[in-house]
N, C-alpha and C. Protein backbone atom coordinates (compact mmCIF):
# COMPACT_ATOMS: atom_id res chain seq x y z
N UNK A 1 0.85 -1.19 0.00
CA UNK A 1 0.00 0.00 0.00
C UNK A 1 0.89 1.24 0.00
N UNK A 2 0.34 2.30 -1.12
CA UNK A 2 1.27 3.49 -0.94
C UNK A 2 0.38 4.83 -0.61
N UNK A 3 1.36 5.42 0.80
CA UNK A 3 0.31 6.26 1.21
C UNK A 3 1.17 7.36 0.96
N UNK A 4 0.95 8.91 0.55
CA UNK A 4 0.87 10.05 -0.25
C UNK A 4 0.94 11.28 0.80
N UNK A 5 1.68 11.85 1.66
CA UNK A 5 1.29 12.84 2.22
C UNK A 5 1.73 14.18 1.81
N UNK A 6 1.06 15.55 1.19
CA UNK A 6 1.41 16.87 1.02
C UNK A 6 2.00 17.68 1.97
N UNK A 7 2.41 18.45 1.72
CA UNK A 7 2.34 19.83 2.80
C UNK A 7 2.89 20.63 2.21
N UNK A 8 3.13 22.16 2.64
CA UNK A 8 4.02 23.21 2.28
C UNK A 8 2.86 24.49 1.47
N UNK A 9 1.59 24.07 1.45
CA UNK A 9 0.58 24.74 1.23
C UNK A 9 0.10 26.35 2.03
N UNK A 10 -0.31 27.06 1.39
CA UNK A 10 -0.41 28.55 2.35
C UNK A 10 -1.11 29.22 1.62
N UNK A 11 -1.26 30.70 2.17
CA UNK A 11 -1.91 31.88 1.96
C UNK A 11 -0.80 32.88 1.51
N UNK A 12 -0.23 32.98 0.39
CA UNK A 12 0.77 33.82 -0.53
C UNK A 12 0.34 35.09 -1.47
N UNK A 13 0.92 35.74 -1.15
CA UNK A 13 0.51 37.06 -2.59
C UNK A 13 1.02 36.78 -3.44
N UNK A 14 0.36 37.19 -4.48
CA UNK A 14 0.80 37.37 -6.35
C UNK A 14 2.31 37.85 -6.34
N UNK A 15 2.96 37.05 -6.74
CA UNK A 15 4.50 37.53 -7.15
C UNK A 15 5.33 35.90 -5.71
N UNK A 16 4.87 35.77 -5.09
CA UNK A 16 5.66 34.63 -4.47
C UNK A 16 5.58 33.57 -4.34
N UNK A 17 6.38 32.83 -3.51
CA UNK A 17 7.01 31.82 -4.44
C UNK A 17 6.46 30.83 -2.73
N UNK A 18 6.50 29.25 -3.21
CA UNK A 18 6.05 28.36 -2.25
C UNK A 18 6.08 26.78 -3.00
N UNK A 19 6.83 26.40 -1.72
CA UNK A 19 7.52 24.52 -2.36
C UNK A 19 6.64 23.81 -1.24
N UNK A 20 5.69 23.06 -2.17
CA UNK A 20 5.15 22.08 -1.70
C UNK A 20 6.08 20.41 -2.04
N UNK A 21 6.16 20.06 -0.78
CA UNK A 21 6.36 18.77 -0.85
C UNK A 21 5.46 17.21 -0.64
N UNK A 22 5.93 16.55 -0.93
CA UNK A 22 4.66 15.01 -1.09
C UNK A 22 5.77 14.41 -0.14
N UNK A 23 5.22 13.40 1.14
CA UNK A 23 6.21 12.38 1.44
C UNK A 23 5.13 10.73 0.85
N UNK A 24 6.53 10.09 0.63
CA UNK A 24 5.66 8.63 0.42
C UNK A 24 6.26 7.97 1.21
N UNK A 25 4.95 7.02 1.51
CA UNK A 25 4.83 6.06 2.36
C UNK A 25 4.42 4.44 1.99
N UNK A 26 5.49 3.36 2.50
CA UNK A 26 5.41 2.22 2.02
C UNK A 26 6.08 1.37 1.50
N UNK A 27 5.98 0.47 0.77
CA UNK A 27 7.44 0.35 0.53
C UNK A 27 8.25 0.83 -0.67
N UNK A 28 9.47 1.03 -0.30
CA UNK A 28 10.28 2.00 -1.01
C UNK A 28 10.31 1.83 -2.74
N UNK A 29 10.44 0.59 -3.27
CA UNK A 29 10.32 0.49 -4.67
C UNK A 29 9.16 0.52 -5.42
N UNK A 30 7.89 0.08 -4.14
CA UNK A 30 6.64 0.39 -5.05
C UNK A 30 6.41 2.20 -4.84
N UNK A 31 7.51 3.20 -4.91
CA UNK A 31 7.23 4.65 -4.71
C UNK A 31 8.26 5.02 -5.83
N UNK A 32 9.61 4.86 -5.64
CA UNK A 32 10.74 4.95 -6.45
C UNK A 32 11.36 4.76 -7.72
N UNK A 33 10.52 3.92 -8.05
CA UNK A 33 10.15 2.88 -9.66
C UNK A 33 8.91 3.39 -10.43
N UNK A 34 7.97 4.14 -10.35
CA UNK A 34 7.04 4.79 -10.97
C UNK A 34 7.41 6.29 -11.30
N UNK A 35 6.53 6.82 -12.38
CA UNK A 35 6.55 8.12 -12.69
C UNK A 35 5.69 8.99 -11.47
N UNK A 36 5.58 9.89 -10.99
CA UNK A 36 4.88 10.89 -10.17
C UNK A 36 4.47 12.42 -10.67
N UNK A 37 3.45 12.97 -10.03
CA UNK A 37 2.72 13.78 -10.86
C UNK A 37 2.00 14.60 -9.71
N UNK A 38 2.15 16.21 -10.19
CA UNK A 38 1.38 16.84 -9.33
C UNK A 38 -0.04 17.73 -10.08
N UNK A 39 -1.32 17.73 -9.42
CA UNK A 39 -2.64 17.63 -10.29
C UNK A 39 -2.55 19.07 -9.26
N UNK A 40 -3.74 19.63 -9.46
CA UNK A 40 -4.57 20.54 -8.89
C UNK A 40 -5.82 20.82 -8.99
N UNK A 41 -7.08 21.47 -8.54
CA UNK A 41 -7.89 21.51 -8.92
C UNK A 41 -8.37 22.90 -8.12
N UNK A 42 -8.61 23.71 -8.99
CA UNK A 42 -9.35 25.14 -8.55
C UNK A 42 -11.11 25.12 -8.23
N UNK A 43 -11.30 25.89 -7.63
CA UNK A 43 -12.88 26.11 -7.50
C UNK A 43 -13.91 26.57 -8.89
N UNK A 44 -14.43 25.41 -8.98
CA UNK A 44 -15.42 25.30 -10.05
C UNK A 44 -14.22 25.07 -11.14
N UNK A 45 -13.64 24.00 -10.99
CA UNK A 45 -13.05 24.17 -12.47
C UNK A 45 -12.09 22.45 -12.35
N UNK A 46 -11.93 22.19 -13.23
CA UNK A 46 -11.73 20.13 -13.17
C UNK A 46 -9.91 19.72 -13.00
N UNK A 47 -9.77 18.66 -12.04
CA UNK A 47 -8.62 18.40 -12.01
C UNK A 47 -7.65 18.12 -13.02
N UNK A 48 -6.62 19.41 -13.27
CA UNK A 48 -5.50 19.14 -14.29
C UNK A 48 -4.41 18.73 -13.54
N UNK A 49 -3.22 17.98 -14.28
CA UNK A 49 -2.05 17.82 -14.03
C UNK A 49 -1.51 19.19 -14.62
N UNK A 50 -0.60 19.42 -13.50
CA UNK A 50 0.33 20.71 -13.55
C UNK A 50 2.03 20.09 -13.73
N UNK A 51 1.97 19.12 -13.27
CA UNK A 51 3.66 18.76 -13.58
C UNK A 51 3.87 17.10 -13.46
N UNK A 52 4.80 16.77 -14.20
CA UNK A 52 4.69 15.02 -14.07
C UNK A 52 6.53 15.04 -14.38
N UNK A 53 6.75 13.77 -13.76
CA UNK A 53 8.31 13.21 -14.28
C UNK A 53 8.08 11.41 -14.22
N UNK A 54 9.61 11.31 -14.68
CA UNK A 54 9.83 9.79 -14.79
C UNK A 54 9.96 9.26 -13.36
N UNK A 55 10.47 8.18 -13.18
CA UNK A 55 10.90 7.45 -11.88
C UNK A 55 12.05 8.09 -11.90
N UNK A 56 12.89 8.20 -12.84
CA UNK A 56 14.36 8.58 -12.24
C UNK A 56 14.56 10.55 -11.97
N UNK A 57 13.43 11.26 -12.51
CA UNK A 57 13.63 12.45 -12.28
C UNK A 57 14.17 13.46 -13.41
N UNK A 58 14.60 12.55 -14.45
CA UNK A 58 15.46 13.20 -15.56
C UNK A 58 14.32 13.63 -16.62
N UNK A 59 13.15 13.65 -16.95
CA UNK A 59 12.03 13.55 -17.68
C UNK A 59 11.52 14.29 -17.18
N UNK A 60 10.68 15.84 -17.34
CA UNK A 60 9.41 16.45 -16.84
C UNK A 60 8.60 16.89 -17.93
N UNK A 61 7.50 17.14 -17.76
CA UNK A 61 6.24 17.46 -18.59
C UNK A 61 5.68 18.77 -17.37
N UNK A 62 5.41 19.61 -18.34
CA UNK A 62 4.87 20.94 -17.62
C UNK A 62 3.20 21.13 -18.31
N UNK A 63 2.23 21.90 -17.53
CA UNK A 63 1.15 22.46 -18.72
C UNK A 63 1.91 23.59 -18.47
N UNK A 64 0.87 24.37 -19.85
CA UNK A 64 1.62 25.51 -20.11
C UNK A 64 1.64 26.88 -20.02
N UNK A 65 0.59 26.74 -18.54
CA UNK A 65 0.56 28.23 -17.66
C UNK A 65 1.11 28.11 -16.56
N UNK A 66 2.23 26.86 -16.70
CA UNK A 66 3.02 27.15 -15.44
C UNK A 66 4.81 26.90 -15.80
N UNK A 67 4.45 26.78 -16.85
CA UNK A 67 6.30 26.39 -17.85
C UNK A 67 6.86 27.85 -17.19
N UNK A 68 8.11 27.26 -16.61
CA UNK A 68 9.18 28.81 -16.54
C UNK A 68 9.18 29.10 -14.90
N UNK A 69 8.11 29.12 -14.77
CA UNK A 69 7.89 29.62 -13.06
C UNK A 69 7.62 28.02 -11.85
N UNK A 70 7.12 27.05 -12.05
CA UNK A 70 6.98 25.98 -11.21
C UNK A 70 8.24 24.70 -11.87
N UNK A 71 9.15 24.20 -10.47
CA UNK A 71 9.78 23.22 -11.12
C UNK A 71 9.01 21.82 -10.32
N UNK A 72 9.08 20.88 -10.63
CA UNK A 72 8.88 19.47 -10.08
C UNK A 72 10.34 18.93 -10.23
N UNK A 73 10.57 17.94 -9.23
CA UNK A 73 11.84 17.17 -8.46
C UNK A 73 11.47 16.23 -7.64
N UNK A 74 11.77 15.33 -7.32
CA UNK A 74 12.42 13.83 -6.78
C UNK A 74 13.31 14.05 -5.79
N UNK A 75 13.30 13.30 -4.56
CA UNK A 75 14.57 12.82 -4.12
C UNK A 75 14.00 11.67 -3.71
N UNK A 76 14.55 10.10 -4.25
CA UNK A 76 14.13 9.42 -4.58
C UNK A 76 14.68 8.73 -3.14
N UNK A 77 16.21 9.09 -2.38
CA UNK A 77 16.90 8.53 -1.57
C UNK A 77 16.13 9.23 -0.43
N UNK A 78 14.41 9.84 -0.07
CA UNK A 78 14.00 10.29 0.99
C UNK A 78 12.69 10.17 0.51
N UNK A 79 12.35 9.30 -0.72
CA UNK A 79 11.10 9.05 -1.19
C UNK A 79 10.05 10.67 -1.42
N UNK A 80 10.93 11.48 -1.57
CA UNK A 80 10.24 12.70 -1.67
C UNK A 80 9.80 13.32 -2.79
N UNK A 81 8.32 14.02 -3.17
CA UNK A 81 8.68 14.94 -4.74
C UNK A 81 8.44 16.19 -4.36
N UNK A 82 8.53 16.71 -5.29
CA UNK A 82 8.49 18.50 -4.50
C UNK A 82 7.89 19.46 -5.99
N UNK A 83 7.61 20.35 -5.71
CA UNK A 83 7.06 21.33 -6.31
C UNK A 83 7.56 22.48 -6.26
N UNK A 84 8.06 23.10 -6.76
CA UNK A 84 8.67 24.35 -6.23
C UNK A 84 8.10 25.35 -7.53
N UNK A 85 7.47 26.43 -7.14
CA UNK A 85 5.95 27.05 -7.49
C UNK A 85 7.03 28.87 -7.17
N UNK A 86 7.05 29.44 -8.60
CA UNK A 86 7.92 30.75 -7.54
C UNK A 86 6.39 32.02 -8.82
N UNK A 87 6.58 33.01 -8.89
CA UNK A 87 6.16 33.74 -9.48
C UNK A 87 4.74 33.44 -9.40
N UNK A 88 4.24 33.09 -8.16
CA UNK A 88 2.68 33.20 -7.99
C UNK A 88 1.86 33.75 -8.98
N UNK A 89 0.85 33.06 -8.91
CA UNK A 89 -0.62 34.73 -9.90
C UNK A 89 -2.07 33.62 -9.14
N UNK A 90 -3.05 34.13 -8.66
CA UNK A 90 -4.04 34.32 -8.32
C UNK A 90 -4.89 33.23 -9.10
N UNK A 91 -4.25 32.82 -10.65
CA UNK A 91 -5.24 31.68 -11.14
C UNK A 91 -4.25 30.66 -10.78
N UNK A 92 -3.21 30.67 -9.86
CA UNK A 92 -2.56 29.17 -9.35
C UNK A 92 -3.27 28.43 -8.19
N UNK A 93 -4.59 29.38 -7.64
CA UNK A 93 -5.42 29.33 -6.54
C UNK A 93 -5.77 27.84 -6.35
N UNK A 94 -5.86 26.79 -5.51
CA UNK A 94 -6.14 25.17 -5.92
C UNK A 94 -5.70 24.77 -4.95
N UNK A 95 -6.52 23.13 -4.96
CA UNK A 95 -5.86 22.04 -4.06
C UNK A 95 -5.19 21.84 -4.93
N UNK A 96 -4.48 20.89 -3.86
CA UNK A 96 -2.27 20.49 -5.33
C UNK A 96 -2.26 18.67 -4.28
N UNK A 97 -2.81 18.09 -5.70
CA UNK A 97 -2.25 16.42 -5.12
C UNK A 97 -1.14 16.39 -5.63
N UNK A 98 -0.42 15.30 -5.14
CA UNK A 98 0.33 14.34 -5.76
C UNK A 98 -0.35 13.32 -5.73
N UNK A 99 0.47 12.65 -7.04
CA UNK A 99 -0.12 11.44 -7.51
C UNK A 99 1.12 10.31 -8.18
N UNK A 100 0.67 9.02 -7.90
CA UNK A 100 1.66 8.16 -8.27
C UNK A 100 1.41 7.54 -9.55
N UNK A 101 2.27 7.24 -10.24
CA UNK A 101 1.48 6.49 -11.82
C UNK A 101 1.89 5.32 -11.73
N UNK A 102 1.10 4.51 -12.49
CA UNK A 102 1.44 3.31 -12.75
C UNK A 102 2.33 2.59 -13.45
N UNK A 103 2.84 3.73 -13.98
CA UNK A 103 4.34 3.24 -14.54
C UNK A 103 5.27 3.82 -14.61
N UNK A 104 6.62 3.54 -14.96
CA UNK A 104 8.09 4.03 -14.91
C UNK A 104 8.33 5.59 -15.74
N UNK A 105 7.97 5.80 -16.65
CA UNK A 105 7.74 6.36 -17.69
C UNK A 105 6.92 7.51 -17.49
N UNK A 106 7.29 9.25 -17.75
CA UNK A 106 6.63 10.04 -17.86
C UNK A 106 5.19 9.61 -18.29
N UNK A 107 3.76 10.43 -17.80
CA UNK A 107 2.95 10.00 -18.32
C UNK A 107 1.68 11.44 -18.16
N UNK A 108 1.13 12.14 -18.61
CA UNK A 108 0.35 13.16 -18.77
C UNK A 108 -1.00 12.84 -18.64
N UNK A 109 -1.40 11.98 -18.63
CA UNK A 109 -2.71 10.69 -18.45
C UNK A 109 -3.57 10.34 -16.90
N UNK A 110 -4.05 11.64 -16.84
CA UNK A 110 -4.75 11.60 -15.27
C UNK A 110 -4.93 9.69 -14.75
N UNK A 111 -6.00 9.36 -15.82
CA UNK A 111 -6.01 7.92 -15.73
C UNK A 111 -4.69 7.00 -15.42
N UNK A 112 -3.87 7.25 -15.71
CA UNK A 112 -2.57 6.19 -15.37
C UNK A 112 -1.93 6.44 -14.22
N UNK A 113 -2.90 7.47 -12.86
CA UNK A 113 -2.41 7.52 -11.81
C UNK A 113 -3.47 6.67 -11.04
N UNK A 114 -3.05 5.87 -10.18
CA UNK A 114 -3.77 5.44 -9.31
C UNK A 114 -3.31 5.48 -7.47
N UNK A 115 -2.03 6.46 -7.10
CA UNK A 115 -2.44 6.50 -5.96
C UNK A 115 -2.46 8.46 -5.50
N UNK A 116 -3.51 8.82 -4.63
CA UNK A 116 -2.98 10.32 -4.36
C UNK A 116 -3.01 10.48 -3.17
N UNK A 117 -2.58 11.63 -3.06
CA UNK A 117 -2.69 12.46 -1.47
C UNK A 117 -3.67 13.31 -0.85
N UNK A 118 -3.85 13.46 -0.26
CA UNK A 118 -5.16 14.21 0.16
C UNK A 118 -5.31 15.79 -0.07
N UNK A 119 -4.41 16.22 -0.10
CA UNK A 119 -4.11 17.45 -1.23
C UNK A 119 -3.80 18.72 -0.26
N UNK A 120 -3.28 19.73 -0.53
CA UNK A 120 -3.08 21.24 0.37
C UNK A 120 -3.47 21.79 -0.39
N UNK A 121 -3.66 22.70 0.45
CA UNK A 121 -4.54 24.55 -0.29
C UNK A 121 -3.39 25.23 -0.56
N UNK A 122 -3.18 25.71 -1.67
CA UNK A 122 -2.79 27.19 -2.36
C UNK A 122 -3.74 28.17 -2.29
N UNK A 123 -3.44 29.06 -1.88
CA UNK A 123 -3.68 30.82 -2.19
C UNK A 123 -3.39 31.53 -2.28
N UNK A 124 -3.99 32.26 -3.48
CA UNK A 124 -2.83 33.25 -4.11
C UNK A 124 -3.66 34.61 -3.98
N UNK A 125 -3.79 35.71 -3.37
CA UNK A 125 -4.42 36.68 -3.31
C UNK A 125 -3.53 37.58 -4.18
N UNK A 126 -4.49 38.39 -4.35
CA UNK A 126 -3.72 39.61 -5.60
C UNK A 126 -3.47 41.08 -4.88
């Protein structure tokens, strides 16, 4: 069983910056050996993936109102992924899962995740 925990979530103004991290829980290769992915979902509006990588970390996929300003990262030797979110704006407003995929391999495919986290609040006031 792999369990998913967030944090690093807050109440930020437009222009700053905030690293959410995921810890995983379980055992170590069923976390370390898959691709991982961070989703969000704003009020009134449907869960997108905002950032995804491979198992090894060398692979990312961005959408593309957040290319330039949010990085995604791994540390695979603390089972950790991270988010690091800088140049705030007010439509980054959202819960922020992580999510695990079902396979090794970058993957952009909400469907090919099957485990998440219970998610933190972003807010971005203007």
């Amino acid at each position: 069983q792999v369990q998913l925990v967030e944090s690093g979530g807050g109440l930020v103004q437009a222009g700053d910056s905030l690293r959410l991290s995921c810890r995983g829980a379980g055992r170590t290769c069923d976390i370390n050996n898959y691709a991982m992915g961070w989703f969000r979902q704003g009020p009134g509006k449907e869960r997108e993936l905002v950032a995804a990588l491979n198992w090894r970390g060398d692979t990312t996929y961005y959408v593309g109102s957040v290319k330039g300003r949010f990085t995604i990262s791994r540390d695979n030797a603390k089972t950790m992924l991270y988010l690091q979110m800088n140049s705030l704006k007010p439509e980054d407003t959202a819960t922020y899962y992580c999510a695990r995929a079902r396979r090794t391999r970058l993957t952009n495919d909400p469907d090919d995740y099957d485990y998440w986290g219970q998610g933190t609040q972003v807010t971005v006031s203007s």
